[in-house]
PDB file of N, CA and C in Angstrom:
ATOM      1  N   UNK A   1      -2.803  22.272  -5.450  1.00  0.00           N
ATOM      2  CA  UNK A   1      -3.776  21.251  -5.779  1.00  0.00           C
ATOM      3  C   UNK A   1      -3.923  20.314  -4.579  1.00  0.00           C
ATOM      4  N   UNK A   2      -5.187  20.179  -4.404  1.00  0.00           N
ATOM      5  CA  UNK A   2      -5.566  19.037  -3.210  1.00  0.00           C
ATOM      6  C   UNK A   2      -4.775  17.903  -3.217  1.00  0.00           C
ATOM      7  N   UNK A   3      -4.671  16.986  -2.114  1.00  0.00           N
ATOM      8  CA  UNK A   3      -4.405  15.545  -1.985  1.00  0.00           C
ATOM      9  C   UNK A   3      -5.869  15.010  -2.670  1.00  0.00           C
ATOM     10  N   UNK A   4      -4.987  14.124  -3.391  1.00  0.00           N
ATOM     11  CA  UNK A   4      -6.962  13.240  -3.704  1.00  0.00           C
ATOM     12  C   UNK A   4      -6.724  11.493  -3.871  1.00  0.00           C
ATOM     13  N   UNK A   5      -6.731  10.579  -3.042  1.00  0.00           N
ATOM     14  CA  UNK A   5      -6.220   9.320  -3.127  1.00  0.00           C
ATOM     15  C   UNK A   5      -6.772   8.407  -3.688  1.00  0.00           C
ATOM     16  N   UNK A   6      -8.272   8.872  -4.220  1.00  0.00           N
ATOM     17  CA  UNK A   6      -8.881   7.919  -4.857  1.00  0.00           C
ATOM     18  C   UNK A   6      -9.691   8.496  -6.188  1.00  0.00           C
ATOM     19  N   UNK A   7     -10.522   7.645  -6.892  1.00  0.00           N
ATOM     20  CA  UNK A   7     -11.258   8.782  -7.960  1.00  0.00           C
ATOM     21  C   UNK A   7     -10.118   9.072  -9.177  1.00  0.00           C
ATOM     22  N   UNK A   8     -11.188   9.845  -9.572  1.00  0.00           N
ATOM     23  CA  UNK A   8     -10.735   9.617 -11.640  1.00  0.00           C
ATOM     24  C   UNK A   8      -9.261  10.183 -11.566  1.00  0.00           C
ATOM     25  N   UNK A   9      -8.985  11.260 -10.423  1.00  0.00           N
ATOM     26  CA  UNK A   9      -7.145  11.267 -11.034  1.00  0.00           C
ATOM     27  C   UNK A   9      -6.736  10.964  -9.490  1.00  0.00           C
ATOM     28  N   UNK A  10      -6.116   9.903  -9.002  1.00  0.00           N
ATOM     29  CA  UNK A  10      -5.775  10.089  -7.881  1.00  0.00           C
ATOM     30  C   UNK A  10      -4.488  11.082  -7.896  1.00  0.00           C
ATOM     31  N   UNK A  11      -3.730  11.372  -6.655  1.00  0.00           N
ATOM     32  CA  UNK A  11      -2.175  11.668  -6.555  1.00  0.00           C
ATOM     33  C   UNK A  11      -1.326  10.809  -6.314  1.00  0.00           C
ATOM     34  N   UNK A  12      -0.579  10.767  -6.833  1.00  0.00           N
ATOM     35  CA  UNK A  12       0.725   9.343  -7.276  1.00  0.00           C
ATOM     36  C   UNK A  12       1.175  10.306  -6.264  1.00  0.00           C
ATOM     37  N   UNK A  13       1.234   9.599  -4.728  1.00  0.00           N
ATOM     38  CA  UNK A  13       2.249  10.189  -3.759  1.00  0.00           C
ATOM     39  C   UNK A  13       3.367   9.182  -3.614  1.00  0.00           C
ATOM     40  N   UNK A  14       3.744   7.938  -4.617  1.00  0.00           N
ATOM     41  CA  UNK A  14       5.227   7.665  -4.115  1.00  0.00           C
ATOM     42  C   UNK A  14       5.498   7.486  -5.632  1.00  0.00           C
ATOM     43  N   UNK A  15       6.321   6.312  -6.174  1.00  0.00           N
ATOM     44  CA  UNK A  15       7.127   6.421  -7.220  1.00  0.00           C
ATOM     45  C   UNK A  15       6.632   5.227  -8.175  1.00  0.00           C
ATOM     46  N   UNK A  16       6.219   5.341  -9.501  1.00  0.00           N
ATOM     47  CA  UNK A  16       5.742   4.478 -10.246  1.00  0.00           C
ATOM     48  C   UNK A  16       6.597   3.025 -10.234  1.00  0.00           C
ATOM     49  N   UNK A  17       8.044   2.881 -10.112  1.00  0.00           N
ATOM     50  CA  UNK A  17       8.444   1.856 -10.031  1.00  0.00           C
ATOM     51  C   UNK A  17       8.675   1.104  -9.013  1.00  0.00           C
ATOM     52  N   UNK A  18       7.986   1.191  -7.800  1.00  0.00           N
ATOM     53  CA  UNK A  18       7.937   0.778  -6.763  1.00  0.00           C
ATOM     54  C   UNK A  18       6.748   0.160  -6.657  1.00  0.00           C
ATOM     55  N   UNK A  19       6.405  -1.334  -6.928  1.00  0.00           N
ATOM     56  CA  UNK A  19       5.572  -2.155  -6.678  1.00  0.00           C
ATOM     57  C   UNK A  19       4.647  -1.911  -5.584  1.00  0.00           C
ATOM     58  N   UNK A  20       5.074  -2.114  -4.557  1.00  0.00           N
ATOM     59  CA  UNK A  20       4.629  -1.577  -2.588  1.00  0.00           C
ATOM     60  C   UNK A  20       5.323  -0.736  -2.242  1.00  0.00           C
ATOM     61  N   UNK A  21       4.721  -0.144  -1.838  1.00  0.00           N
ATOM     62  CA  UNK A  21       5.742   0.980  -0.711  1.00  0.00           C
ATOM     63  C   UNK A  21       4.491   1.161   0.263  1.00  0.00           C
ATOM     64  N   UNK A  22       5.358   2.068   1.277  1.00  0.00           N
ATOM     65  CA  UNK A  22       4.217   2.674   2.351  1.00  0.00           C
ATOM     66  C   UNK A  22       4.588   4.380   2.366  1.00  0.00           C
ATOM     67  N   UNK A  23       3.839   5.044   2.189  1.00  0.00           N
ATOM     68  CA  UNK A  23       3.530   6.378   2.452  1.00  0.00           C
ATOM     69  C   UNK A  23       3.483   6.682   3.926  1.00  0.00           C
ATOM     70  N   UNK A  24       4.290   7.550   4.546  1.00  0.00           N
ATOM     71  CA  UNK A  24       3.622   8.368   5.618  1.00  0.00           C
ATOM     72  C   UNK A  24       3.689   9.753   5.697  1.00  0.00           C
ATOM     73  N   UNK A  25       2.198  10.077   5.821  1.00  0.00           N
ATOM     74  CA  UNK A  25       1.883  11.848   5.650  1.00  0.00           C
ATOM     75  C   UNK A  25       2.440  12.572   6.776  1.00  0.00           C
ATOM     76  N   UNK A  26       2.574  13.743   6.563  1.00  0.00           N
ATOM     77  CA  UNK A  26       3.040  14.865   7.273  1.00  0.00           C
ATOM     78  C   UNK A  26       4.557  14.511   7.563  1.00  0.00           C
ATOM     79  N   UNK A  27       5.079  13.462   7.362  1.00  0.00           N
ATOM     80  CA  UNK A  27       6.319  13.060   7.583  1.00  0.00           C
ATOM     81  C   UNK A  27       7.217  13.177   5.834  1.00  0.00           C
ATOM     82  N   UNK A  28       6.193  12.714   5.095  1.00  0.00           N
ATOM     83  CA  UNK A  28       6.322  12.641   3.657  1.00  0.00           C
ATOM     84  C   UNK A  28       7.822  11.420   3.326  1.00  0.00           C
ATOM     85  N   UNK A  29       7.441  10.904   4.388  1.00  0.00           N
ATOM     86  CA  UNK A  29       8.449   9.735   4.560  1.00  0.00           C
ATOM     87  C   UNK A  29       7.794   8.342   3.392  1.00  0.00           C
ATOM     88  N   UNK A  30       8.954   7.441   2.342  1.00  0.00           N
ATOM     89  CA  UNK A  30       8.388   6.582   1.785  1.00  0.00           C
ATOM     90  C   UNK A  30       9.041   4.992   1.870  1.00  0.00           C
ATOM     91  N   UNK A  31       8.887   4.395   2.595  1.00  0.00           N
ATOM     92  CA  UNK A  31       9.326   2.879   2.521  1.00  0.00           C
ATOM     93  C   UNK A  31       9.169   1.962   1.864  1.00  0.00           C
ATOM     94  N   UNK A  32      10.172   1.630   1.220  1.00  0.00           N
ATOM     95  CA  UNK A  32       9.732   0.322  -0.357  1.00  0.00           C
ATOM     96  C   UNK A  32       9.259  -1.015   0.183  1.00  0.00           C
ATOM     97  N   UNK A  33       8.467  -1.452   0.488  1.00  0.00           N
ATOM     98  CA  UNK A  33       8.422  -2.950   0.424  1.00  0.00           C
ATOM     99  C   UNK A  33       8.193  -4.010  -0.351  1.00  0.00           C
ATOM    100  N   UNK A  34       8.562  -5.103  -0.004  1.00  0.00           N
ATOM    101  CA  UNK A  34       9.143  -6.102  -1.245  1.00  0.00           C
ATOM    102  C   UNK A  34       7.543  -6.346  -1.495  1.00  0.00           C
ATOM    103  N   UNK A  35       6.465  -6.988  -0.588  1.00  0.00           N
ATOM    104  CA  UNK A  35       5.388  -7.514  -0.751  1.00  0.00           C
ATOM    105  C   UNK A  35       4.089  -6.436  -0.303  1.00  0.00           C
ATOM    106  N   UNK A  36       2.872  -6.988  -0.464  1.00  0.00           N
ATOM    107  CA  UNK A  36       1.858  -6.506   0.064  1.00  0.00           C
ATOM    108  C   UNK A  36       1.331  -6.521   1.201  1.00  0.00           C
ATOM    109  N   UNK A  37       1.755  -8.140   1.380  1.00  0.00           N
ATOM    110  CA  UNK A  37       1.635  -8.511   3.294  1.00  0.00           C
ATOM    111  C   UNK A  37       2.539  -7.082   3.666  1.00  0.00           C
ATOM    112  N   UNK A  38       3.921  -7.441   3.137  1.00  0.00           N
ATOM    113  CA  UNK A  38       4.817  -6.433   4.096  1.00  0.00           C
ATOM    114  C   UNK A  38       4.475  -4.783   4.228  1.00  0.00           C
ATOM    115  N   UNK A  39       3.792  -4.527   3.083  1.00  0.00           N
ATOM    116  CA  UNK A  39       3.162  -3.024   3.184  1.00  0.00           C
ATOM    117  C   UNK A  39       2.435  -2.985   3.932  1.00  0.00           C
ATOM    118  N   UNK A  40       1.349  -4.199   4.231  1.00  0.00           N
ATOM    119  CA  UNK A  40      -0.050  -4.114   5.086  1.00  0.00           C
ATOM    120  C   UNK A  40       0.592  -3.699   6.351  1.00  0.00           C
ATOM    121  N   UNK A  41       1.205  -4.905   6.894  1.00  0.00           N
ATOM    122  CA  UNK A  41       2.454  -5.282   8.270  1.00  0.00           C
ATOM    123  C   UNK A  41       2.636  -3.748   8.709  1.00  0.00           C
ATOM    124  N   UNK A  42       3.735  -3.353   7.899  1.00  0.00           N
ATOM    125  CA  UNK A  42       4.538  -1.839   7.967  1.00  0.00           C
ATOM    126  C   UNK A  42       3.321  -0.573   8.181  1.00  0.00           C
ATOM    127  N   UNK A  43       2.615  -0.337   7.566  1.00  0.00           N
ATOM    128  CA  UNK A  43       1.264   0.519   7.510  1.00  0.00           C
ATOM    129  C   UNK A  43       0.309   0.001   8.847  1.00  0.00           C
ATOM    130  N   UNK A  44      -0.083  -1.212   9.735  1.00  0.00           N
ATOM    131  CA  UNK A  44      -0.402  -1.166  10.435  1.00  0.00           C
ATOM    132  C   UNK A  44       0.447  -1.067  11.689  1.00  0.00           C
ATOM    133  N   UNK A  45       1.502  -1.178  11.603  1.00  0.00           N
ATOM    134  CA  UNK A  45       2.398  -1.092  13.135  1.00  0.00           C
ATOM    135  C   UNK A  45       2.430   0.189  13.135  1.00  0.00           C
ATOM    136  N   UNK A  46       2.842   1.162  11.803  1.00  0.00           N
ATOM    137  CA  UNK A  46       3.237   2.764  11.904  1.00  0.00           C
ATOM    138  C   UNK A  46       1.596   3.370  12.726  1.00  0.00           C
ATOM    139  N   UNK A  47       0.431   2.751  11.930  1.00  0.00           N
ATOM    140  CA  UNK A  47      -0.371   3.836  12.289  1.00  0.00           C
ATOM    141  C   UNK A  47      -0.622   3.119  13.793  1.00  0.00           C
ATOM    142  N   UNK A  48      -0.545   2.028  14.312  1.00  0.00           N
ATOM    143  CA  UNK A  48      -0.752   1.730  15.439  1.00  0.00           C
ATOM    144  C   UNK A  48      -0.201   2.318  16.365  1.00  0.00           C
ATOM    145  N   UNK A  49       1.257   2.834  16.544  1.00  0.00           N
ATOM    146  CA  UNK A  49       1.965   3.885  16.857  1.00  0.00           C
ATOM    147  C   UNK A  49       1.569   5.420  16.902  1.00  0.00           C
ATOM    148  N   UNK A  50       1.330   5.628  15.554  1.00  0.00           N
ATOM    149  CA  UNK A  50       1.124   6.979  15.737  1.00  0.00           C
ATOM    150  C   UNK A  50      -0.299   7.221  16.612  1.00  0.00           C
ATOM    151  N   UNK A  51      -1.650   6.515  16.429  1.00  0.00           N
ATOM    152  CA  UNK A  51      -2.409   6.233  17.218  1.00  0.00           C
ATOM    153  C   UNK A  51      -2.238   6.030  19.032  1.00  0.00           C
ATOM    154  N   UNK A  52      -1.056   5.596  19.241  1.00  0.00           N
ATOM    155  CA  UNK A  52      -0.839   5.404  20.779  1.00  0.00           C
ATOM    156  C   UNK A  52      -0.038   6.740  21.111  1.00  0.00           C
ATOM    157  N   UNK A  53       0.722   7.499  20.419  1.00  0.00           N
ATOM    158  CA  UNK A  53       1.178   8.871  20.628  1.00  0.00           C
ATOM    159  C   UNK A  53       0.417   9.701  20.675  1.00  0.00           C
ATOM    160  N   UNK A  54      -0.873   9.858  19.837  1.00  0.00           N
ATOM    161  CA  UNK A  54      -1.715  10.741  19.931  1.00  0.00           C
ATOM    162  C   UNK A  54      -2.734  10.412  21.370  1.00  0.00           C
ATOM    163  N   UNK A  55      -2.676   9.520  21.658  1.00  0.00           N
ATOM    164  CA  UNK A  55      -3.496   8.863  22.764  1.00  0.00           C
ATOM    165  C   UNK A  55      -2.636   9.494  24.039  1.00  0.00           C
ATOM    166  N   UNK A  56      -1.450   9.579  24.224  1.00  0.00           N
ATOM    167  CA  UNK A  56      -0.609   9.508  24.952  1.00  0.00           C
ATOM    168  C   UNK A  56      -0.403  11.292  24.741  1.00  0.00           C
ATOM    169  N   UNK A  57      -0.809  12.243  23.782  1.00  0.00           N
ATOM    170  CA  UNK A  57      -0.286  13.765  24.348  1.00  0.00           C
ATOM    171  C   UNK A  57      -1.343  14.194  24.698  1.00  0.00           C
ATOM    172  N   UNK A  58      -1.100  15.358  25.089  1.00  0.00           N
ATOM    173  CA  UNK A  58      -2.147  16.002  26.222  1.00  0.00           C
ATOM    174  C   UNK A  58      -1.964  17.344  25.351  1.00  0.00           C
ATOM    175  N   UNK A  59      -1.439  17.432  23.865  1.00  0.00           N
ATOM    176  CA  UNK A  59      -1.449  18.850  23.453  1.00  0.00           C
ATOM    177  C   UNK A  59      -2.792  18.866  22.008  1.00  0.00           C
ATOM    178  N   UNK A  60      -3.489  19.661  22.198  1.00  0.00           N
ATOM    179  CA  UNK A  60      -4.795  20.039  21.176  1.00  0.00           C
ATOM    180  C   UNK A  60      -4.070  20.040  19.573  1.00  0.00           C
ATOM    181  N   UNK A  61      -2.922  20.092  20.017  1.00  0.00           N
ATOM    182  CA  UNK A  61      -2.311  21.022  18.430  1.00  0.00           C
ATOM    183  C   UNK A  61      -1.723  19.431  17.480  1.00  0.00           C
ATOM    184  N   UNK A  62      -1.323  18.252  18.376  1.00  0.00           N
ATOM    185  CA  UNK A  62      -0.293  17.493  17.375  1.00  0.00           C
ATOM    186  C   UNK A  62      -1.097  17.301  15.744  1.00  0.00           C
ATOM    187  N   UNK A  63       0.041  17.027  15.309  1.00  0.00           N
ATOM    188  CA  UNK A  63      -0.279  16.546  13.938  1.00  0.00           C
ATOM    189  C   UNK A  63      -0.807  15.256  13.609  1.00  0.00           C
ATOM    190  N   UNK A  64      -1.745  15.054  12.606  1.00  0.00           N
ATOM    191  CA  UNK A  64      -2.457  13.981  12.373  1.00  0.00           C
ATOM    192  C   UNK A  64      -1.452  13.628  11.283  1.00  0.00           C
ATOM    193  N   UNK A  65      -1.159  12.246  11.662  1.00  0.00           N
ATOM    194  CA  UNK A  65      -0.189  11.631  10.806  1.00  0.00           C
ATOM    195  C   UNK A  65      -0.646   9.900  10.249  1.00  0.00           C
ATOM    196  N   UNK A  66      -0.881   9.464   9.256  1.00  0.00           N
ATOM    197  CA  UNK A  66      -1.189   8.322   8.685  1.00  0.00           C
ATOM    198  C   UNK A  66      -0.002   7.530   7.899  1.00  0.00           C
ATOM    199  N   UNK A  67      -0.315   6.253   8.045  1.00  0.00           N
ATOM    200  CA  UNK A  67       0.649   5.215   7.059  1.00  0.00           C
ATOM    201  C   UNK A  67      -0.583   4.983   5.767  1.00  0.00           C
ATOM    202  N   UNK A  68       0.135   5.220   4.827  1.00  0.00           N
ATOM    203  CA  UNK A  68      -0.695   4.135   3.587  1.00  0.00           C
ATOM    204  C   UNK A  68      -0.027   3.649   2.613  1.00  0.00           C
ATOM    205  N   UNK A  69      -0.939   2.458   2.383  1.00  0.00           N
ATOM    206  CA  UNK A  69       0.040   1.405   1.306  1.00  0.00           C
ATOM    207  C   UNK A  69      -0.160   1.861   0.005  1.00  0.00           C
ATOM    208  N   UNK A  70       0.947   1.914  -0.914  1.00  0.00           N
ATOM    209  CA  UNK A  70       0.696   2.280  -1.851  1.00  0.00           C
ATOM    210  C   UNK A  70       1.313   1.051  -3.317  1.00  0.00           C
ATOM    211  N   UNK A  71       0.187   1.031  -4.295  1.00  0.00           N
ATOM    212  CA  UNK A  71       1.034   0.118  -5.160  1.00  0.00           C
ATOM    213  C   UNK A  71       1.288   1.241  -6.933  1.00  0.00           C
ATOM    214  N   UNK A  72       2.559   1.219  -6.834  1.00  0.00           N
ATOM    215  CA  UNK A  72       2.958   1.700  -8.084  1.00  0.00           C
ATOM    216  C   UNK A  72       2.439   3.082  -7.424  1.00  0.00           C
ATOM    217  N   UNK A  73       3.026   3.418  -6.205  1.00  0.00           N
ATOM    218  CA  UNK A  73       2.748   5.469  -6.104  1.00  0.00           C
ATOM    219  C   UNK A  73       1.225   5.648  -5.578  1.00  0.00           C
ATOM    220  N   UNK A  74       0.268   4.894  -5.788  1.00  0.00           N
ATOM    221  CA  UNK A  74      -0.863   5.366  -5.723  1.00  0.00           C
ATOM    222  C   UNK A  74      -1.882   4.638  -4.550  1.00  0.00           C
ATOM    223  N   UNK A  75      -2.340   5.494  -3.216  1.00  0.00           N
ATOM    224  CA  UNK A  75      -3.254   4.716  -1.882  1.00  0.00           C
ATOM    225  C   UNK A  75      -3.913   3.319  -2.841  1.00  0.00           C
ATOM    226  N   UNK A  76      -3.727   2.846  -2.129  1.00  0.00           N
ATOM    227  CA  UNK A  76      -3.992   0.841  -2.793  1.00  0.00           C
ATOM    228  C   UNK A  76      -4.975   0.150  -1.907  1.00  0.00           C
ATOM    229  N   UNK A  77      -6.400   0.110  -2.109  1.00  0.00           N
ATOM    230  CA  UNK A  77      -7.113  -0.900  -1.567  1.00  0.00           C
ATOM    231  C   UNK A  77      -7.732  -1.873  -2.451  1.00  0.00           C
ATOM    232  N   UNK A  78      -8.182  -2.379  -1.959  1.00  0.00           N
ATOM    233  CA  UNK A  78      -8.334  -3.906  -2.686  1.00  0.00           C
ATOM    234  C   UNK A  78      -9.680  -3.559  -3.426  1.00  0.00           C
ATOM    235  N   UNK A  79     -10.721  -2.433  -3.190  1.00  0.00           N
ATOM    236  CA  UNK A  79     -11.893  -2.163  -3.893  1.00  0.00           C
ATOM    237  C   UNK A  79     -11.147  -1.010  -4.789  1.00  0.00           C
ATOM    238  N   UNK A  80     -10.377  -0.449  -4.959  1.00  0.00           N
ATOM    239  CA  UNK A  80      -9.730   0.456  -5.594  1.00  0.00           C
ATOM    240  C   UNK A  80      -9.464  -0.075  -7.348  1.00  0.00           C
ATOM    241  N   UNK A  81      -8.492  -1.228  -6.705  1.00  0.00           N
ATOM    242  CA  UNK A  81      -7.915  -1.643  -7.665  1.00  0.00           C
ATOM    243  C   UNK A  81      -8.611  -2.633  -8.613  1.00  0.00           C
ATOM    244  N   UNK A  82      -9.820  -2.956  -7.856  1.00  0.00           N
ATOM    245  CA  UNK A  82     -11.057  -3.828  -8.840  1.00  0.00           C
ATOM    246  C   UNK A  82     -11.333  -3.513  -9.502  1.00  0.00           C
ATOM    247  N   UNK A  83     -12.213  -1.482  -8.994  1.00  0.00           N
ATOM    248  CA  UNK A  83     -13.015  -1.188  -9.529  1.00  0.00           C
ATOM    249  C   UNK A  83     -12.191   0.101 -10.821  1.00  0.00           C
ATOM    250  N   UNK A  84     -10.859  -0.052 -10.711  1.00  0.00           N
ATOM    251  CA  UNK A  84      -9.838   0.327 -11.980  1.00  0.00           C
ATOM    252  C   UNK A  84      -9.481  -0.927 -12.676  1.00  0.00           C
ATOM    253  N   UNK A  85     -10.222  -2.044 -12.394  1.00  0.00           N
ATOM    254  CA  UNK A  85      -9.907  -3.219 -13.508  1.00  0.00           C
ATOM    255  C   UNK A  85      -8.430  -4.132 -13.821  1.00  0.00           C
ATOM    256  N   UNK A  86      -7.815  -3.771 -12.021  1.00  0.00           N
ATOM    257  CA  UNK A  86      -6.234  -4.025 -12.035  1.00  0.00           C
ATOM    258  C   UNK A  86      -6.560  -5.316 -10.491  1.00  0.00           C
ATOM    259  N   UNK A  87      -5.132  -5.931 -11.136  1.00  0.00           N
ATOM    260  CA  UNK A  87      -4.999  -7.248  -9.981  1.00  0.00           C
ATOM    261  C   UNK A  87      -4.821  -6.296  -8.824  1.00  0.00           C
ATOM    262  N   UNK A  88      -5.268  -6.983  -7.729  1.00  0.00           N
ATOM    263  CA  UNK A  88      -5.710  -6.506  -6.432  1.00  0.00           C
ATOM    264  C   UNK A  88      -4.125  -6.518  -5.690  1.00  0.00           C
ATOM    265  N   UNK A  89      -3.874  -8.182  -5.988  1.00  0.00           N
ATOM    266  CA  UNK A  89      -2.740  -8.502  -5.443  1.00  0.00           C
ATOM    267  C   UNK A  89      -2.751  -9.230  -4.157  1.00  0.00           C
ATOM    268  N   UNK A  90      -4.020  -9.801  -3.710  1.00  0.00           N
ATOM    269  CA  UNK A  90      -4.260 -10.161  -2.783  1.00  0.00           C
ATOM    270  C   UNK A  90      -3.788 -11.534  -3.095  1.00  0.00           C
ATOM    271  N   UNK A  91      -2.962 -12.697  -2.450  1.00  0.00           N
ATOM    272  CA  UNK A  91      -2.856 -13.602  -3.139  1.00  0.00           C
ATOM    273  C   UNK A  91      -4.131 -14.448  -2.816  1.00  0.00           C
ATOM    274  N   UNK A  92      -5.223 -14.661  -2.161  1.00  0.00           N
ATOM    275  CA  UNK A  92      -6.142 -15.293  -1.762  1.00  0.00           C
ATOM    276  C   UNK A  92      -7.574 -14.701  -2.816  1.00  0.00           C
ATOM    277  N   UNK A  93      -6.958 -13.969  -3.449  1.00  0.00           N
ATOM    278  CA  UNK A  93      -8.479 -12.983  -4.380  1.00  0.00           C
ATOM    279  C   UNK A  93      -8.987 -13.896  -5.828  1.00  0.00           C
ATOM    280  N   UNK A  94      -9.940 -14.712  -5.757  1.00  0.00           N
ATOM    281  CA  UNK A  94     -10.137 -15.609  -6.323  1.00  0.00           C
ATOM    282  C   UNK A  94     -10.326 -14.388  -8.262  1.00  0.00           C
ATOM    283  N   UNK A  95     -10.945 -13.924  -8.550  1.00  0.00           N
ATOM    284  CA  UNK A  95     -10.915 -12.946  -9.489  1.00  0.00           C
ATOM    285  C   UNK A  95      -9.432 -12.634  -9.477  1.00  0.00           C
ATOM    286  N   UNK A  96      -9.024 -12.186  -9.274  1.00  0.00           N
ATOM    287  CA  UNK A  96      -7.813 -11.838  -9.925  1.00  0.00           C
ATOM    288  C   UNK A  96      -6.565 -12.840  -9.987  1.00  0.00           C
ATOM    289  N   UNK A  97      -6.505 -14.003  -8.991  1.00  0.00           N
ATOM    290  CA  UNK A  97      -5.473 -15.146  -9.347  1.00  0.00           C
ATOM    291  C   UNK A  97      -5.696 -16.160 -10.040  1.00  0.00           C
ATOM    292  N   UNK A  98      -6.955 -15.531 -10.654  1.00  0.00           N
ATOM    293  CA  UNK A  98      -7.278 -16.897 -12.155  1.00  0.00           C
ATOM    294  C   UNK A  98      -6.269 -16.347 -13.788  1.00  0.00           C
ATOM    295  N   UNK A  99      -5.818 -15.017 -13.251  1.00  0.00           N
ATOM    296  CA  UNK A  99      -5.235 -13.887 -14.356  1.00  0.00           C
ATOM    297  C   UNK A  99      -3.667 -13.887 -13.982  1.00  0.00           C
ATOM    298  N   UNK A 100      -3.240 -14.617 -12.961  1.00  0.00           N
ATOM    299  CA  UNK A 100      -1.869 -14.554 -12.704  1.00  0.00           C
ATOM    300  C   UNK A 100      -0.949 -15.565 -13.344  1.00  0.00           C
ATOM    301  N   UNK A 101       0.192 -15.391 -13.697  1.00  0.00           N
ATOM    302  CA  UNK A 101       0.942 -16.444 -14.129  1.00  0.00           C
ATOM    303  C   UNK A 101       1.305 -17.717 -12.923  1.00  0.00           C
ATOM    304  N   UNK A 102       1.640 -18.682 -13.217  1.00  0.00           N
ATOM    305  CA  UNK A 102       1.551 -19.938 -12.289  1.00  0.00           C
ATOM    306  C   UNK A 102       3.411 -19.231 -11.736  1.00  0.00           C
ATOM    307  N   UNK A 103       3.320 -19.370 -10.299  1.00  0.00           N
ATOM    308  CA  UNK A 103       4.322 -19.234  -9.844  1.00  0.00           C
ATOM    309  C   UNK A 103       5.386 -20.362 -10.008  1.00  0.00           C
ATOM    310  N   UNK A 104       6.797 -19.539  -9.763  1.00  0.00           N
ATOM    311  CA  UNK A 104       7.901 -20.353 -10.776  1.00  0.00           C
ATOM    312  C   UNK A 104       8.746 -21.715  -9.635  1.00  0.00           C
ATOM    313  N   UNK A 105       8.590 -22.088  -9.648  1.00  0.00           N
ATOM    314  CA  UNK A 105       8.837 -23.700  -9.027  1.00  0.00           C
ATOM    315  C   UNK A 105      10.141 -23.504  -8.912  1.00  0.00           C
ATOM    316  N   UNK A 106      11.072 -22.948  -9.271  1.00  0.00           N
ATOM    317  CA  UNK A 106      12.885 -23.722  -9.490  1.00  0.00           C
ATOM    318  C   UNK A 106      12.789 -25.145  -9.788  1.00  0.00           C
ATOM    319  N   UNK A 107      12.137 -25.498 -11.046  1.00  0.00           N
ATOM    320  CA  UNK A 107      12.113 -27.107 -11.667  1.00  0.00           C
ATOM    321  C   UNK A 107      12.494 -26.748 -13.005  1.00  0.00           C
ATOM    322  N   UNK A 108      13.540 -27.321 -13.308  1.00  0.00           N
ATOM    323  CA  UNK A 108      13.887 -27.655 -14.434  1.00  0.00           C
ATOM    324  C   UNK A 108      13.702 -28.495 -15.492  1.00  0.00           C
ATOM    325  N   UNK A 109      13.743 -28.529 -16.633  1.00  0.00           N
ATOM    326  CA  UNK A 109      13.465 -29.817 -17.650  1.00  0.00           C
ATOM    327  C   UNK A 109      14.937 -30.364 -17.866  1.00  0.00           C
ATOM    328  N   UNK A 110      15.264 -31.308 -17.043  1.00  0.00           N
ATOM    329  CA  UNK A 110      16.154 -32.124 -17.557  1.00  0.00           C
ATOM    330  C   UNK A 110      16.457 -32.970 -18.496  1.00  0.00           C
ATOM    331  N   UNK A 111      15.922 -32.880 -19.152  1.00  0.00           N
ATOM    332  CA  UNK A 111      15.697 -33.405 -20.731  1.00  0.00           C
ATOM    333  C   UNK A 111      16.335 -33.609 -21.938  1.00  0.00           C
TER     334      UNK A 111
END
């Protein structure tokens, strides 16, 4: 069965309980990250890399290799996850952080 990363069934290429992670193909390598920044971060340095290696061989044959962020297993973009009716996760995404719980202060009721 094909790779298919987006559309009515995508492929869950990492692990449902993993919030972020990053995918990298042909390596089939998977890195958990705590946040989304940190998936973005991690996914652009890898492919920035693999991009300067491919720049850098002189052979017709290497392998095309990609980073992608994935949330809960599945390629994660921010029009993806709209248009499946799920928080984006962007913390700046005015639509979806009107639906988030108010982040937790460490304040107590001393009371």
């Amino acid at each position: 069965m094909p790779t298919n990363l987006f559309g009515n069934q995508p492929t869950r290429l990492g692990y449902k309980d993993q919030e972020w992670s990053v995918w990298v193909s042909g390596m089939d390598e998977i890195y958990d990250m705590e946040t989304l920044g940190g998936a973005l971060n991690r996914a652009n340095e890898l492919n920035a890399t693999f991009a300067q290696l491919h720049f850098n061989s002189t052979s017709e044959h290497d392998p095309v290799t990609y980073a992608v962020v994935l949330h809960h297993g599945y390629a994660w973009t921010v029009h993806t996850e709209h248009a499946n009716g799920r928080d984006c996760g962007v913390p700046a995404c005015a639509p979806c952080s009107t639906n988030r719980p108010a982040p937790d202060r460490g304040v107590t009721d001393s009371a």
